[in-house]
Protein backbone atom coordinates (compact mmCIF):
# COMPACT_ATOMS: atom_id res chain seq x y z
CA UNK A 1 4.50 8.74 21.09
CA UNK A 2 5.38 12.13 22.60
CA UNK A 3 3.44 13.92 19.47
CA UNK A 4 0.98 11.71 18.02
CA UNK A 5 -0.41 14.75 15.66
CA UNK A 6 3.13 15.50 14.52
CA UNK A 7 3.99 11.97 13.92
CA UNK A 8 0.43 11.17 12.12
CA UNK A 9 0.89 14.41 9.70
CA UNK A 10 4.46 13.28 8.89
CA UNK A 11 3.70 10.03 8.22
CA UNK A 12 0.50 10.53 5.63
CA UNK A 13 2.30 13.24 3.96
CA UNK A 14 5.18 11.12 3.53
CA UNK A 15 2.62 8.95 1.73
CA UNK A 16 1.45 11.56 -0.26
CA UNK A 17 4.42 12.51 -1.60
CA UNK A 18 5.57 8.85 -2.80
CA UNK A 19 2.45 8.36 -4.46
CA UNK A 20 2.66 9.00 -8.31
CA UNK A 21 -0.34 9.74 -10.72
CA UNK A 22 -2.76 8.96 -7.59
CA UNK A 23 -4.68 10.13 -4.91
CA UNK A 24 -4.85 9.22 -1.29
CA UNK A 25 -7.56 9.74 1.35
CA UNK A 26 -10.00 8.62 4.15
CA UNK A 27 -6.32 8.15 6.42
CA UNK A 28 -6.84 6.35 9.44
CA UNK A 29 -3.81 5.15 11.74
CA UNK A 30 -3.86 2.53 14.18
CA UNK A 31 -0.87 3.04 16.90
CA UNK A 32 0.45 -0.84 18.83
CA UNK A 33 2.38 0.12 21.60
CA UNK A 34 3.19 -3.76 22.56
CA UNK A 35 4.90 -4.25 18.78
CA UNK A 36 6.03 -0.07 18.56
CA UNK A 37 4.20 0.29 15.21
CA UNK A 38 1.73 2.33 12.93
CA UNK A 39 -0.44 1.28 11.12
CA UNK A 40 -1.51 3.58 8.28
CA UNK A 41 -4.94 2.51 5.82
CA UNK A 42 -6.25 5.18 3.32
CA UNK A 43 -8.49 4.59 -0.04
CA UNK A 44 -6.34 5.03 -3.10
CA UNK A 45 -8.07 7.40 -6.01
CA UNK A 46 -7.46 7.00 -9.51
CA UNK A 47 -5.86 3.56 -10.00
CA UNK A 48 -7.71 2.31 -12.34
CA UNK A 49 -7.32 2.07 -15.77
CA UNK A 50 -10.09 0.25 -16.94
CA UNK A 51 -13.77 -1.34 -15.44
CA UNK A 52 -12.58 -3.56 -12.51
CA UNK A 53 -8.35 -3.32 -13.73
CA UNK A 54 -5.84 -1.70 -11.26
CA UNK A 55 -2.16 -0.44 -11.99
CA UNK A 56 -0.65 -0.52 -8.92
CA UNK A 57 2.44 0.96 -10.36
CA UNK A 58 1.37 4.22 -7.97
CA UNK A 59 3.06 2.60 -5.23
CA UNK A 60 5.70 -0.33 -6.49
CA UNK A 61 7.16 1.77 -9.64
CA UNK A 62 8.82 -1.69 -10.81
CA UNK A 63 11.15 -3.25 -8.97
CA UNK A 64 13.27 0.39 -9.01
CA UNK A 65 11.24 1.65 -6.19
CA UNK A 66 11.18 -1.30 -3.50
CA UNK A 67 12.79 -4.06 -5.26
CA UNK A 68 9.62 -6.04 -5.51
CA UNK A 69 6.77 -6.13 -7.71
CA UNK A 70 3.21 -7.75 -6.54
CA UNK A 71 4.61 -11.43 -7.56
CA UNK A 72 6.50 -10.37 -4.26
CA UNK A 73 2.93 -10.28 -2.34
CA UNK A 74 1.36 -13.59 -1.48
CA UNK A 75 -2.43 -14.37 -2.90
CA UNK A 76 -5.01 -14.29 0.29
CA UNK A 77 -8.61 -14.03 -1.15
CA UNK A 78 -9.19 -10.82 -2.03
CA UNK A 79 -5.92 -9.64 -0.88
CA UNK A 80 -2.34 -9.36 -1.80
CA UNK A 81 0.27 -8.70 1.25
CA UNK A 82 3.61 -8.33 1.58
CA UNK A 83 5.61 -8.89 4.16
CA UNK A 84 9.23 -7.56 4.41
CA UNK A 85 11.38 -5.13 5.47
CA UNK A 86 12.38 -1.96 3.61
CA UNK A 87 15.90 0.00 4.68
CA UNK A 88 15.71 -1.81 7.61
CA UNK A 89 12.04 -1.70 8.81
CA UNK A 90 9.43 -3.87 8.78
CA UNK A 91 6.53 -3.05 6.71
CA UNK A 92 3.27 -5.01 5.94
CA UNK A 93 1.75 -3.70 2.69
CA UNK A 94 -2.06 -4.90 1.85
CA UNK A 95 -4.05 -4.33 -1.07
CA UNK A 96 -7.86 -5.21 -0.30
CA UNK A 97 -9.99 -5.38 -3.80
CA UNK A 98 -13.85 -6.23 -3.95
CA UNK A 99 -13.21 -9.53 -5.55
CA UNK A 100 -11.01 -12.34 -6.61
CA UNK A 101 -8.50 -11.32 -8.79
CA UNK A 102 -5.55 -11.98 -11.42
CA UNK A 103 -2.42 -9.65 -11.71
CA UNK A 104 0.86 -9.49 -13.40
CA UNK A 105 4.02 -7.23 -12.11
CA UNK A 106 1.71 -4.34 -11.15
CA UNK A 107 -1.30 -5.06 -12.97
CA UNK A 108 -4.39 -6.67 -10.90
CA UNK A 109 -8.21 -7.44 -12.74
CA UNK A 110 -11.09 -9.31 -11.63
CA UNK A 111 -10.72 -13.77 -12.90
């Protein structure tokens, strides 16, 4: 990466920008040179809608958005990643939550 700075502001404002009805922050990126990759990881503000109950609709808006929803994501723990590829690039997306969990289409709580 010629301009690692340049890249790294692009990329997390790109984020920001996506984002709807939530807040992004504590940004770290992880460059791979081997695989050619980024790897971006922030803390997601205001997703919640009740004690322990996530909307994730921030990120997925429905299907419209990606053309997945989190049944899309497989079940890992505390985690839910997806694996894919979106226009033509592969992206990992993982949501990490402090315990084991339930969801819907873009709803996750605790079981």
């Amino acid at each position: 990466m010629e301009n690692r700075e340049e890249f790294e502001s692009q990329l997390i404002e790109g984020l920001e920008k996506s984002l709807i009805g939530v807040s992004a922050e504590n940004f770290e990126i992880d460059f791979d040179q081997s695989k050619k990759s980024a790897i971006l990881k922030c803390d997601i503000k205001g997703a919640r809608y009740s004690i322990n109950s996530y909307d994730m609709h921030f990120l997925l808006n429905g299907t419209e958005r990606f053309g997945f929803d989190l049944y899309g994501f497989k079940e890992f723990g505390k985690r839910l990643i997806y694996e894919g590829k979106l226009n033509g690039v592969s992206i990992k997306i993982v949501f990490e939550f402090p315990y084991e969990f339930g969801h819907c289409h873009e709803h996750v709580w605790p079981k």
